[in-house]
Protein backbone atom coordinates (compact mmCIF):
# COMPACT_ATOMS: atom_id res chain seq x y z
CA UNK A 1 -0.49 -19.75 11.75
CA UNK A 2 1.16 -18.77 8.50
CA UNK A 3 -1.50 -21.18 6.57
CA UNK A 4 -3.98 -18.60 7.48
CA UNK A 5 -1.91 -16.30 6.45
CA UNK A 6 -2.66 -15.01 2.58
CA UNK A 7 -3.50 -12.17 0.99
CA UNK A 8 -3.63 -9.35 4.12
CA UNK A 9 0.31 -9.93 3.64
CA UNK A 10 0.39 -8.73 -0.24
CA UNK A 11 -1.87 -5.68 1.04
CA UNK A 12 0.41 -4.80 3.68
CA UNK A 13 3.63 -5.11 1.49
CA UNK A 14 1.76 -2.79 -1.52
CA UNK A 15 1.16 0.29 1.55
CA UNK A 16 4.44 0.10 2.91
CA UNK A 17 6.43 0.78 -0.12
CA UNK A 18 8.68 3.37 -0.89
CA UNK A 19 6.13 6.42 -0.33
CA UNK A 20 5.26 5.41 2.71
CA UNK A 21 9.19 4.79 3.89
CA UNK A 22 9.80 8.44 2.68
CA UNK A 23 6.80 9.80 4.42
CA UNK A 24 7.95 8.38 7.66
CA UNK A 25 11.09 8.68 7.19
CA UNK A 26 9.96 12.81 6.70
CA UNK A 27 7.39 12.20 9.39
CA UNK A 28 10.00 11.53 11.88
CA UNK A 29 12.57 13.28 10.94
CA UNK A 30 10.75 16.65 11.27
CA UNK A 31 8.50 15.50 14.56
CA UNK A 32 10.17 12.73 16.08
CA UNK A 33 8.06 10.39 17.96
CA UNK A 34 4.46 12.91 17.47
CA UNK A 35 2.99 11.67 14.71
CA UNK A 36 2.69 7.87 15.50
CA UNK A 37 -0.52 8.37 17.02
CA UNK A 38 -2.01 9.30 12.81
CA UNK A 39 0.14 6.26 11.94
CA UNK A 40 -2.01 4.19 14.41
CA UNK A 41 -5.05 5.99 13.19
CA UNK A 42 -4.14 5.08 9.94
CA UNK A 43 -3.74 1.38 10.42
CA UNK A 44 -7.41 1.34 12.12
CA UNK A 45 -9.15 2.95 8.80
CA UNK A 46 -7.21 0.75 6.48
CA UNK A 47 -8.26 -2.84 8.86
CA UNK A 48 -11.49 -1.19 8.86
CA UNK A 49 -12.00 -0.82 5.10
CA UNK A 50 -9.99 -3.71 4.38
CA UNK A 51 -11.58 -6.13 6.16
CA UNK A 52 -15.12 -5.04 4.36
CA UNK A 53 -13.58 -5.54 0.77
CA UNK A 54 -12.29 -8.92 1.64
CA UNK A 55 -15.47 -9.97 3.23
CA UNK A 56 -17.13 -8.54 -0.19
CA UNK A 57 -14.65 -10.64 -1.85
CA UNK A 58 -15.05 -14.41 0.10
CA UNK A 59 -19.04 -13.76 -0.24
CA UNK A 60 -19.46 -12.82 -3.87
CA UNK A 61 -16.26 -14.24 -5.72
CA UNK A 62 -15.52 -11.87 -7.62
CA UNK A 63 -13.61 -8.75 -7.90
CA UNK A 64 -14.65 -4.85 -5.99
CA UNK A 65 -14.73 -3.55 -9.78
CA UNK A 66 -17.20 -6.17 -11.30
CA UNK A 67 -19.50 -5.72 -8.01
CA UNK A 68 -18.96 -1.93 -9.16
CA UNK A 69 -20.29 -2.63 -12.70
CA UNK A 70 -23.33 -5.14 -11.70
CA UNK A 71 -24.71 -3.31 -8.94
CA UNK A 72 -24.63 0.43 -10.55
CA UNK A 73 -27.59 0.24 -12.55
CA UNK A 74 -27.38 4.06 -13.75
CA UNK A 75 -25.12 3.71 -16.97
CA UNK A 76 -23.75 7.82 -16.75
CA UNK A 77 -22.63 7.02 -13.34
CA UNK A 78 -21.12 3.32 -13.75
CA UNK A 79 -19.45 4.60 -17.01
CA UNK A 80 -17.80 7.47 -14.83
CA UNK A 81 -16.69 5.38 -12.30
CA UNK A 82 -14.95 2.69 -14.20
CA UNK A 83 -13.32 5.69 -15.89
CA UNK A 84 -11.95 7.03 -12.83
CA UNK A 85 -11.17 3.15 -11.59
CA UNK A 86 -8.69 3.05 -14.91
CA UNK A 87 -6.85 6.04 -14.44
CA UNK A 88 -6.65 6.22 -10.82
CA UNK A 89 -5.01 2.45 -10.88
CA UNK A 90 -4.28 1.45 -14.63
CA UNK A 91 -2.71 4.71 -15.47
CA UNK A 92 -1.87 6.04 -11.87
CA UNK A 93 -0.14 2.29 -11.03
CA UNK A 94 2.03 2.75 -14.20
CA UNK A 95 2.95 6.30 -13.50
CA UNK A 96 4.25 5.12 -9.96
CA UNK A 97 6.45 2.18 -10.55
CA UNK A 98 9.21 3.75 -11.96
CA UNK A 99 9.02 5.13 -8.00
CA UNK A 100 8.53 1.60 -6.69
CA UNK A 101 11.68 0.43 -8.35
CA UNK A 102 13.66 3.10 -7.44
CA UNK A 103 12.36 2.50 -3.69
CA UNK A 104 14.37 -1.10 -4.51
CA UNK A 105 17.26 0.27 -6.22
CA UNK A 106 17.86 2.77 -3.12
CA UNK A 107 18.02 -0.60 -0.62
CA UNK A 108 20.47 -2.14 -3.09
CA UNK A 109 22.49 1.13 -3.33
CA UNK A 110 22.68 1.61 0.90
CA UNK A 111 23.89 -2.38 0.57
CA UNK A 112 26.09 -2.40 -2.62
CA UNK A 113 27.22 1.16 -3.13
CA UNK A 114 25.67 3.63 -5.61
CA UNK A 115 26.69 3.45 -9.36
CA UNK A 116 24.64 0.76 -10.85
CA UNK A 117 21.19 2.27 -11.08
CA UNK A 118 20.56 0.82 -14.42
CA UNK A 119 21.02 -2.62 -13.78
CA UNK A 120 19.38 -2.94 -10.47
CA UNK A 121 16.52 -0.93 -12.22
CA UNK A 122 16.13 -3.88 -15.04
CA UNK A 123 17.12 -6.46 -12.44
CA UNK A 124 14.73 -5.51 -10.07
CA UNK A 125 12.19 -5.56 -13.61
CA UNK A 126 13.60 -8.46 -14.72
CA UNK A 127 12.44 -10.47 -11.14
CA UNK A 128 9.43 -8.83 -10.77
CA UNK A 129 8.45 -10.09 -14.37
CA UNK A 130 9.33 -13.79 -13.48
CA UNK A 131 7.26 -13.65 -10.50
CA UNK A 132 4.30 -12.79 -11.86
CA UNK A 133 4.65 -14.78 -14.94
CA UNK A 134 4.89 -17.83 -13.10
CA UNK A 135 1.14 -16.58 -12.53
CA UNK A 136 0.88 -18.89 -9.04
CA UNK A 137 -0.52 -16.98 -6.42
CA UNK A 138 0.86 -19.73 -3.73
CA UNK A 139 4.16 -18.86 -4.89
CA UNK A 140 3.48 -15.39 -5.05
CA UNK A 141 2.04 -15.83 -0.99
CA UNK A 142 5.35 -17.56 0.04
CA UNK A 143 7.49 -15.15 -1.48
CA UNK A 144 5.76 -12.30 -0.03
CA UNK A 145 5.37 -13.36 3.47
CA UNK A 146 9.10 -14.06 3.48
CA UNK A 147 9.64 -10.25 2.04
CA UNK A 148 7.45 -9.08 4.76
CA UNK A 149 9.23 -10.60 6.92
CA UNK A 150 12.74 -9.73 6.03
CA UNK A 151 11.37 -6.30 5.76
CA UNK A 152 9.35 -6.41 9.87
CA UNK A 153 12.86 -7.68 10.88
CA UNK A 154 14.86 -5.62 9.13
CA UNK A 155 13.15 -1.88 10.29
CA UNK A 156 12.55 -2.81 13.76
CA UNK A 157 15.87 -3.71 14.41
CA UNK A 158 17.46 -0.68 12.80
CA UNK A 159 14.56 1.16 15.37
CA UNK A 160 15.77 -1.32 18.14
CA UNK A 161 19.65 0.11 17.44
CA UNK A 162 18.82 3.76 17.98
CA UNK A 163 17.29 2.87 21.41
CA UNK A 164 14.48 4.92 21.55
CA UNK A 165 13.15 6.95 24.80
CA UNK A 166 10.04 4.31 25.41
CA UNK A 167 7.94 6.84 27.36
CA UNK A 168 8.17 8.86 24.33
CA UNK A 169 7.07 6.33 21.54
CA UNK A 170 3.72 5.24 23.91
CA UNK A 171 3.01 9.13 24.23
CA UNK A 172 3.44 9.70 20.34
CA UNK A 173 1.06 7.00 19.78
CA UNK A 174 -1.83 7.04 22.36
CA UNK A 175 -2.28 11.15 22.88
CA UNK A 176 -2.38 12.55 19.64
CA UNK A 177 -0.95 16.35 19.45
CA UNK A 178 -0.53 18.39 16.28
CA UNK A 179 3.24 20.06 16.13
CA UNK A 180 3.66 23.21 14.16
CA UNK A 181 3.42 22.49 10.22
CA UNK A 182 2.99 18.91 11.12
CA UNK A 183 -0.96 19.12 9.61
CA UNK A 184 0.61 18.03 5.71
CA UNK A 185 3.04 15.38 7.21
CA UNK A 186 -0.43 13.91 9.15
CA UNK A 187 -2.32 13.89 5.78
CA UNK A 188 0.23 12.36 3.78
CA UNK A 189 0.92 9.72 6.43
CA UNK A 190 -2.55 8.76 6.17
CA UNK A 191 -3.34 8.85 2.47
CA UNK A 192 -0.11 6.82 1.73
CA UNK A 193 -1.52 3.86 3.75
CA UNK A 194 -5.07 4.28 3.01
CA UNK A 195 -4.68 3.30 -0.56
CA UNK A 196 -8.03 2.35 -3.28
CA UNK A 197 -6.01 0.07 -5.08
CA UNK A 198 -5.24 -2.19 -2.37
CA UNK A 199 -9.26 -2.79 -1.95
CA UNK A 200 -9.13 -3.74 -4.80
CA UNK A 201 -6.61 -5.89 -5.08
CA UNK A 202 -7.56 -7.47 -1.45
CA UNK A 203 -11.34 -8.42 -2.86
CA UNK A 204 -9.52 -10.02 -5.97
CA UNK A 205 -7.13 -12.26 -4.16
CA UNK A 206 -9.27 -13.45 -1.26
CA UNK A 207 -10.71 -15.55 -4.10
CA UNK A 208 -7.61 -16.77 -5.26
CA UNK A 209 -7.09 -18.63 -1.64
CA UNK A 210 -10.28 -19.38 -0.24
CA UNK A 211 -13.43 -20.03 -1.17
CA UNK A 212 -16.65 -20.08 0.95
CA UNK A 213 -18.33 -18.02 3.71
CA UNK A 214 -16.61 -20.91 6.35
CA UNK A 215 -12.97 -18.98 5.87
CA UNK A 216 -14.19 -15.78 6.99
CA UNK A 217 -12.77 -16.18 10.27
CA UNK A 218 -9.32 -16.74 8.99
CA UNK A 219 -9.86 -13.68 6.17
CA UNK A 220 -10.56 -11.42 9.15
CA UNK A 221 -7.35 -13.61 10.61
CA UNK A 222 -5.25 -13.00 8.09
CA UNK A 223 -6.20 -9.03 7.51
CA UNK A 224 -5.58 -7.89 10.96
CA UNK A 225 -2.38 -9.81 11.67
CA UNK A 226 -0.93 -8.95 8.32
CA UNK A 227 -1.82 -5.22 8.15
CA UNK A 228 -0.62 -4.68 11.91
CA UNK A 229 2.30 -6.04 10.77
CA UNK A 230 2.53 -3.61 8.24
CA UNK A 231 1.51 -0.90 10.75
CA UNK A 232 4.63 -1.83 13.28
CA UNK A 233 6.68 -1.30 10.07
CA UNK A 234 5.66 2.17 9.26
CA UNK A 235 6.00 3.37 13.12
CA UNK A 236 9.59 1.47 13.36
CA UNK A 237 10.87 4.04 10.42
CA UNK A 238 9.40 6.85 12.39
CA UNK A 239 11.14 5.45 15.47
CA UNK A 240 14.11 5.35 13.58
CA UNK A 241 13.93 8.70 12.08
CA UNK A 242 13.10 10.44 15.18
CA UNK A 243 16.41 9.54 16.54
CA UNK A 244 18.16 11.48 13.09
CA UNK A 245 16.78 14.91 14.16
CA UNK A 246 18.35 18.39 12.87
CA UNK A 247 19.83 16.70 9.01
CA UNK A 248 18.53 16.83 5.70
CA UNK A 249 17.09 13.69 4.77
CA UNK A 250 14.96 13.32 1.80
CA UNK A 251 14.50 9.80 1.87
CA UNK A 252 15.20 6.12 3.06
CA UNK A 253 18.73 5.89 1.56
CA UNK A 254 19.42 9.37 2.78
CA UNK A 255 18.76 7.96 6.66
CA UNK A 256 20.54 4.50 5.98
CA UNK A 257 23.59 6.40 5.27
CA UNK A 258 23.09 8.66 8.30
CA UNK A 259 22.70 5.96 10.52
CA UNK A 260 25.80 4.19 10.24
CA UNK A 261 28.01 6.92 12.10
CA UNK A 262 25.44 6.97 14.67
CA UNK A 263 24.80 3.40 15.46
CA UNK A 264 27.54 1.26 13.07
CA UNK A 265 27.50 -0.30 9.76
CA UNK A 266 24.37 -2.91 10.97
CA UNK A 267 21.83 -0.30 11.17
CA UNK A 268 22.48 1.03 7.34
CA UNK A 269 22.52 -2.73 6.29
CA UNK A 270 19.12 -3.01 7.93
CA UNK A 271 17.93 0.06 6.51
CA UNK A 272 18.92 -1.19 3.03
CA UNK A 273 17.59 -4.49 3.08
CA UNK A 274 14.13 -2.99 4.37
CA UNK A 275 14.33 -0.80 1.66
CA UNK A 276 14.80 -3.33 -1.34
CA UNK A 277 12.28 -5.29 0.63
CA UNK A 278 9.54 -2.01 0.48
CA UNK A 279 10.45 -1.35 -3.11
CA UNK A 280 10.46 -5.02 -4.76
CA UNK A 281 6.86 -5.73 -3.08
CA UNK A 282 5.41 -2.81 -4.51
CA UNK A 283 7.05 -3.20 -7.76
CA UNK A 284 5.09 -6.60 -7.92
CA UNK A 285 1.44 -5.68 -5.95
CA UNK A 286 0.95 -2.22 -8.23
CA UNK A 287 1.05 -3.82 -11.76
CA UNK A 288 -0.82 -6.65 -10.54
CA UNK A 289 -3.69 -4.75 -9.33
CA UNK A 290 -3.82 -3.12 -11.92
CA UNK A 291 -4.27 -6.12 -13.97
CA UNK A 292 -7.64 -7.36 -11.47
CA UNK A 293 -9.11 -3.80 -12.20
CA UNK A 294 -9.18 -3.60 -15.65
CA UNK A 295 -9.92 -7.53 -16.05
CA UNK A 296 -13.03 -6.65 -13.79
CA UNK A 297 -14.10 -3.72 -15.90
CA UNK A 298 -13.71 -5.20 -19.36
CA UNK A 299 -14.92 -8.29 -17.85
CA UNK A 300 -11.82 -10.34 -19.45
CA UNK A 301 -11.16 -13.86 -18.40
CA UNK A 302 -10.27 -14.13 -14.47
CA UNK A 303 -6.96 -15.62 -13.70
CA UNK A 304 -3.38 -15.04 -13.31
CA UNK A 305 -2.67 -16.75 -16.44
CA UNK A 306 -5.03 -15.20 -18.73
CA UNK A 307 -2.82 -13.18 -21.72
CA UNK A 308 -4.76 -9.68 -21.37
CA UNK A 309 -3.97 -9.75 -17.25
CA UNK A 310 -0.43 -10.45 -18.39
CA UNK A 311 -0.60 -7.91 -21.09
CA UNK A 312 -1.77 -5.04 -18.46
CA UNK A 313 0.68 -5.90 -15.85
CA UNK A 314 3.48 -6.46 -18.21
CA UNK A 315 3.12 -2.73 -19.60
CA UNK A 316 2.99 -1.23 -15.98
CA UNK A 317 6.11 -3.18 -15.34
CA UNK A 318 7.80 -2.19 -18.73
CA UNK A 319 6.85 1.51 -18.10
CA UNK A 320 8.55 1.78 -14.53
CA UNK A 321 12.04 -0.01 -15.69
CA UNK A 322 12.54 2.41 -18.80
CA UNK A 323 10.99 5.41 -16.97
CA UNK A 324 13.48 4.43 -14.27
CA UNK A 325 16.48 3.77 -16.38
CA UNK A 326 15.75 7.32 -18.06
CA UNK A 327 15.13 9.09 -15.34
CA UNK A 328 11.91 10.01 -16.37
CA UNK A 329 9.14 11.61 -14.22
CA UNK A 330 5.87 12.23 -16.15
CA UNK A 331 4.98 14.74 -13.44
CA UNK A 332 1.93 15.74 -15.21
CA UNK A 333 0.57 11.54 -15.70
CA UNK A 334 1.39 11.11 -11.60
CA UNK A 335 -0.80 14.77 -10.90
CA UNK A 336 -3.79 13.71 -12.82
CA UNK A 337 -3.41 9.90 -11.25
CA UNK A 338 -3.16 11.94 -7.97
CA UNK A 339 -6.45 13.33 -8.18
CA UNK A 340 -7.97 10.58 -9.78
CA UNK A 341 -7.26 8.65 -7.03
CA UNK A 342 -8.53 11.36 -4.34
CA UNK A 343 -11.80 11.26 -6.35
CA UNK A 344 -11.60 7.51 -6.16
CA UNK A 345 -10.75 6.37 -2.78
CA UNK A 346 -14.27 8.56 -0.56
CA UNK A 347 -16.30 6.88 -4.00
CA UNK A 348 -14.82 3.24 -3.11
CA UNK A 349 -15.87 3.67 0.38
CA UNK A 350 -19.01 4.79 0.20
CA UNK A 351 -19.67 2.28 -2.45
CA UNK A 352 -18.13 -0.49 0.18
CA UNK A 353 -20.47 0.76 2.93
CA UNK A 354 -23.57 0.78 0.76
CA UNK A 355 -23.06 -2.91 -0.63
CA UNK A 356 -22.07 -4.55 2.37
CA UNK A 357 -25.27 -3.88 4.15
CA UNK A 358 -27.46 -5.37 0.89
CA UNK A 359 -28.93 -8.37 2.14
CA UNK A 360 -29.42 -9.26 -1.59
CA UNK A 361 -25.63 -9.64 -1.47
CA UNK A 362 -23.98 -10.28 1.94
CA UNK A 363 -26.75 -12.04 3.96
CA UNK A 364 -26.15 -12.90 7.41
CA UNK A 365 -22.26 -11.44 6.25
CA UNK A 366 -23.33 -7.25 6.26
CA UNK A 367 -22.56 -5.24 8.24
CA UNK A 368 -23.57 -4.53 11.99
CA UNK A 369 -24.49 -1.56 13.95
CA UNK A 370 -20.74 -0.73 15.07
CA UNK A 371 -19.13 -1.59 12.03
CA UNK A 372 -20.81 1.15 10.48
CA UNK A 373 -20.37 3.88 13.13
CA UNK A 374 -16.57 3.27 12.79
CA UNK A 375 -17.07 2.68 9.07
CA UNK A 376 -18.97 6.19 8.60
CA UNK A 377 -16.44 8.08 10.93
CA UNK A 378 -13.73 6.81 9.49
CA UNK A 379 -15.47 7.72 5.98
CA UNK A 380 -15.36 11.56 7.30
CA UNK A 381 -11.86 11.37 7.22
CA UNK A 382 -11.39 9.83 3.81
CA UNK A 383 -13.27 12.51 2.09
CA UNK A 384 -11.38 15.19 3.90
CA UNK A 385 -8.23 13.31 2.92
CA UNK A 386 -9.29 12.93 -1.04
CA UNK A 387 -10.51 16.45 -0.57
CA UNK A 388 -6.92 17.71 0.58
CA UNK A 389 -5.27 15.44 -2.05
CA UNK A 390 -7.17 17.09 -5.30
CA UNK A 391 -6.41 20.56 -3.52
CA UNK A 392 -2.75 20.22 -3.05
CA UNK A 393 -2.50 18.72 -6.52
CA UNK A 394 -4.42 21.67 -8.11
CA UNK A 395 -3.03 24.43 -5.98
């Protein structure tokens, strides 16, 4: 089984990073066991979409920004879009790492005690750099699925400690309800899992594993297994959070700590680890997809190796240590990658729906009838999500 499992498991690690542990954390927290039915609904758009820009990727070869810049054949509007590509990921990806590494340095401070900030911040840095120098993607697969692992292990557990009311957690998920001021907590929950980078990074690395139309079966494999995965870790933190109800928790380290009078030192151990887990992952996926998309745009040389894909993803990674270290939010970089990437994601989509019904391009591979009903329904709520996102940001 894990042979056929590849690239779904770096998509999975990049959504569950330290957003979405914070979000869930928030989500259940506030609501307890409510909201897992917009986790679940989550999960489905994100297989859905997925799936299509890994398909894209196995067919063509090539990368969801190059298929961007061949097939747009109005210059105004391909220009625009590559813009919006660049500082949605590029600039948005390096304006949230310093987050992703603090995600990893809050899992090392719930195992090690708080204090050392700075050097997990360049130690977490100084990994992530190695990694992704050694420009392998095997190595980079192993790694991961071990993370992902460590982190599925890790949350469920700490959920499995607070012994949560079963009846409950089946009604949160299967009969959706809408608790009073829950409507932001849905939206967020769904827009941090739902992410454009990640299709882009998926189309990118299906190449790097397979190649030919006769893996499809274990793409589609690998994508549903790995992103379920990811799902069952984003509902275990709710799970886990709805048993913390009436304290102020602002995030993940804020609940390990809270656990351990509740259910002993093993639960806030668990916490941690899935916490340095959720941080290091996303410290590695975000600068690395940042490198496919502009590689794709500026149509540099593909590969790991190549110096300007090192160069990108070597300044995202340089940006989040020392904005980390320092403490420094560029509030105003993160709201305009915000929006960019509200823009972005309903343009992606639409884009993805258009291209994988050309015959010229997929073949026998497009799209059938129900895979565009749920693909256009589920496109409904990804423009009211990007919609919501710009609107917050502005307002």
């Amino acid at each position: 089984m894990f042979k056929k499992i590849g690239p779904g498991v770096l998509v999975a690690a990049a959504f569950v990073g330290p957003g979405t542990i914070t979000t869930c954390t928030l989500a259940g927290v506030g609501f307890g066991y409510a909201l897992l039915w917009a986790m679940l609904l989550s999960i489905i758009t994100t297989i859905v979409f997925q799936e299509m820009a890994a398909r894209l990727g196995i067919i063509t070869q090539k990368g969801l920004a190059a298929i961007i810049r061949n097939e747009l054949k109005i210059p105004w509007l391909r220009n625009l879009l590559i813009f919006i590509m660049l500082a949605a990921i590029v600039i948005g990806n390096a304006a949230y790492e310093a987050g992703n590494i603090g995600g990893a340095i809050l899992g090392l401070e719930a195992l090690f005690g708080e204090g050392q900030g700075t050097f997990f911040s360049w130690l977490i840095g100084f990994c992530a750099f190695v990694l992704l120098y050694m420009g392998s993607y095997k190595a980079l697969e192993k790694i991961f699925i071990s993370l992902v692992m460590l982190m599925s292990i890790s949350f469920v557990i700490a959920a499995i400690l607070t012994q949560p009311d079963i009846e409950k957690v089946i009604s949160g998920l299967f009969m959706p309800s809408i608790p009073e001021n829950s409507l932001f907590t849905i939206i967020a929950l769904v827009g941090t899992t739902v992410v454009p980078y990640n299709l882009f990074l998926h189309a990118s690395l299906v190449s790097e594993k397979w190649k030919s139309a006769k893996d499809l079966n274990a793409v589609k494999l690998d994508t549903f297994l790995s992103l379920a995965l990811g799902g069952v870790i984003s509902m275990a933190i709710i799970i886990t959070a709805g048993s913390y109800q009436n304290m102020e928790v602002t995030n993940g380290l804020d609940l390990a700590r809270g656990l351990e009078p509740l259910y002993g030192e093993a639960a806030r151990y668990f916490m941690g680890i899935g916490l340095f887990a959720a941080g290091i992952t996303s410290a590695i996926t975000a600068p690395l997809a940042a490198a496919y998309v502009a590689s794709s745009c500026f149509g540099w040389e593909k590969g790991l190796r190549s110096f300007k894909f090192r160069l990108v993803w070597g300044f995202i990674l340089l940006i989040g240590v020392v904005s980390q270290t320092f403490r420094f939010q560029p509030i105003e970089i993160i709201q305009f990658a915000q929006v960019a990437n509200g823009l972005l994601l309903p343009i992606v989509c639409i884009f993805l729906l258009w291209v994988v019904n050309k015959n010229t391009i997929m073949g026998s591979f497009k799209n059938n009838k129900w895979q565009n009903v749920l693909g256009i329904l589920l496109l409904a709520l990804i423009i009211l999500l990007g919609a919501k996102s710009i609107v917050t940001v502005l307002g």
